[in-house]
Protein backbone atom coordinates (compact mmCIF):
# COMPACT_ATOMS: atom_id res chain seq x y z
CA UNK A 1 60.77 44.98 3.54
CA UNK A 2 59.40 41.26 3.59
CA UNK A 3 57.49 40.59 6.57
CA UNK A 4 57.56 36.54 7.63
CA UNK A 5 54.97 34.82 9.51
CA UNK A 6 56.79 36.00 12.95
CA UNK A 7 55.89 39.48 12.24
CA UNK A 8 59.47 40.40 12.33
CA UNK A 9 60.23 43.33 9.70
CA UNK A 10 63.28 42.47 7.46
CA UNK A 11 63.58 38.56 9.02
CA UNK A 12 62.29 36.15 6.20
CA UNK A 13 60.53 32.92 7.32
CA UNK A 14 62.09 30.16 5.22
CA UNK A 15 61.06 26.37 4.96
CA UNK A 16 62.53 22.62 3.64
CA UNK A 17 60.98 24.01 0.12
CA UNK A 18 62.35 27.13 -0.68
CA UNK A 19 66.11 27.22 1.87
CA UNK A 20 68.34 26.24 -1.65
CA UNK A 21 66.77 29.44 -3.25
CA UNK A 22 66.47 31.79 0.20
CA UNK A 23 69.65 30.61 1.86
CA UNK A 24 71.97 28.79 -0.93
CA UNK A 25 71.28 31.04 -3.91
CA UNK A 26 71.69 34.20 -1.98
CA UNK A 27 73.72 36.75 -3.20
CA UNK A 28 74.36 38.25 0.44
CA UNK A 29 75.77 36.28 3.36
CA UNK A 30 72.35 34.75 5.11
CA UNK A 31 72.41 34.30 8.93
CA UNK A 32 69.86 31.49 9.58
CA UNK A 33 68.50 31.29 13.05
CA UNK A 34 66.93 27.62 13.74
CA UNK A 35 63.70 28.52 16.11
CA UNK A 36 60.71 26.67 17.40
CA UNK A 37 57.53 28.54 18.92
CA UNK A 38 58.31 26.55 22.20
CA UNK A 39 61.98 28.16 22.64
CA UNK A 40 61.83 31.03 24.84
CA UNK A 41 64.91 32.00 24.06
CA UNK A 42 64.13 31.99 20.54
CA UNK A 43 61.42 34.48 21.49
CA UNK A 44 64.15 36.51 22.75
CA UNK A 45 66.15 36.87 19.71
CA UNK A 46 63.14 38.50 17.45
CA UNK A 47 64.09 42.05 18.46
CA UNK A 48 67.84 41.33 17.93
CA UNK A 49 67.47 39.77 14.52
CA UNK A 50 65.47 42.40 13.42
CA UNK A 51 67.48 45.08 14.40
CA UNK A 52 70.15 43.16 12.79
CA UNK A 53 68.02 43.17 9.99
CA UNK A 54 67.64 47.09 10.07
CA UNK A 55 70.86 47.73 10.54
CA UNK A 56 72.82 45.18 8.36
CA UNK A 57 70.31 44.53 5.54
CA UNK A 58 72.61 45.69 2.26
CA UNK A 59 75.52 43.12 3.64
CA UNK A 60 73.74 40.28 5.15
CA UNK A 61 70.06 38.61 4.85
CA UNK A 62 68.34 37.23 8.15
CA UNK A 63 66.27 34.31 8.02
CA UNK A 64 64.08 32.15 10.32
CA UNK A 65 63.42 28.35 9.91
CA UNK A 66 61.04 27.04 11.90
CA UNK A 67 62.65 23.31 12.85
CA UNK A 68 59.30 21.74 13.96
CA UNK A 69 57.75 22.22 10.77
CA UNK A 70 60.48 21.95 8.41
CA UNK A 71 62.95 18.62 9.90
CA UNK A 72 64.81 17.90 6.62
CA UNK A 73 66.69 21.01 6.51
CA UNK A 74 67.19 20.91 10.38
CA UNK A 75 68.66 17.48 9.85
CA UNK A 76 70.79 18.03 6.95
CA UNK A 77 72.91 20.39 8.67
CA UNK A 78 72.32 18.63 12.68
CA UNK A 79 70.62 21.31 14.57
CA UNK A 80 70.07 19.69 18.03
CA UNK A 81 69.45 23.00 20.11
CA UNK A 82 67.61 26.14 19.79
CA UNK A 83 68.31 28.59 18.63
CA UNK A 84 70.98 27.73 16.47
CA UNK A 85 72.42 30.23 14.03
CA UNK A 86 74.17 29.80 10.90
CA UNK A 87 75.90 32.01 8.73
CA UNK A 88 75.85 30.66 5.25
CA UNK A 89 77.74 32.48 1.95
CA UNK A 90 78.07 31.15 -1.42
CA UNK A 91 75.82 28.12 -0.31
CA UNK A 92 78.05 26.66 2.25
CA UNK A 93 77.96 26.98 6.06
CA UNK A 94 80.90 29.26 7.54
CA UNK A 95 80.26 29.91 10.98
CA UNK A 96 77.39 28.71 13.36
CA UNK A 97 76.53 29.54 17.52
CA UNK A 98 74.40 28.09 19.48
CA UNK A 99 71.95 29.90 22.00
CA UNK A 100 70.59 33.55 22.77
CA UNK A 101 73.16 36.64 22.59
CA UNK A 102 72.95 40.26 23.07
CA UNK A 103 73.16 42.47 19.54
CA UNK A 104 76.42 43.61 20.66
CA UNK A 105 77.64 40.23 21.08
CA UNK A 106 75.93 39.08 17.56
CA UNK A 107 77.56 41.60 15.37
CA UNK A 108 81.13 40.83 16.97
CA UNK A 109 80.64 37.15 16.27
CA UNK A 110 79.65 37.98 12.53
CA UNK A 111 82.09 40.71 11.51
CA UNK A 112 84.43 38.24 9.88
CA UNK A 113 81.59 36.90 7.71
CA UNK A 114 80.72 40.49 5.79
């Protein structure tokens, strides 16, 4: 299991340096939740994304990007509000949500992306 700088087991902390390799050269479908250390409701999502990451690790990777320190990446794809999740697969965006959600909730708004 890779453990990011969140502390969250299975959720990889990406940056503007290494999101081509960790999000656009992934084999898996990545969900990419845009966070900031000031978003409470980011805070909210870290047990949800990584019991997501538990559960769903062989069919999707979960990833972190912190937008404060990493703005290029944030801009590219116009992340305005926190958090923002994207689902990426073969290096293009298919699906993104804004704001917190339950598990539940999560895994219904993914299922068409596995």
């Amino acid at each position: 299991m890779v453990t990011g700088a969140t502390g969250l087991t299975g959720v990889t902390d990406v940056t503007d340096a290494d999101f081509e390799v960790e999000v656009l050269g992934a084999e898996l479908p990545v969900l990419v939740e845009f966070t900031a250390d000031w978003c409470p409701p980011c805070r909210q999502m870290g047990p949800v994304l990584k019991a997501l990451a538990a559960e769903e690790g062989k069919r999707l990777k979960v990833v972190q990007l912190d937008v404060d320190s990493n703005p290029a990446t944030t801009n590219a794809y116009k992340v305005l509000s926190m958090p923002t999740f994207m689902v990426f697969r073969g290096g293009e965006p298919v699906k993104a949500m804004v704001g917190a959600r339950a598990k539940r909730k999560l895994l219904e708004e993914l299922a068409d992306v596995f």
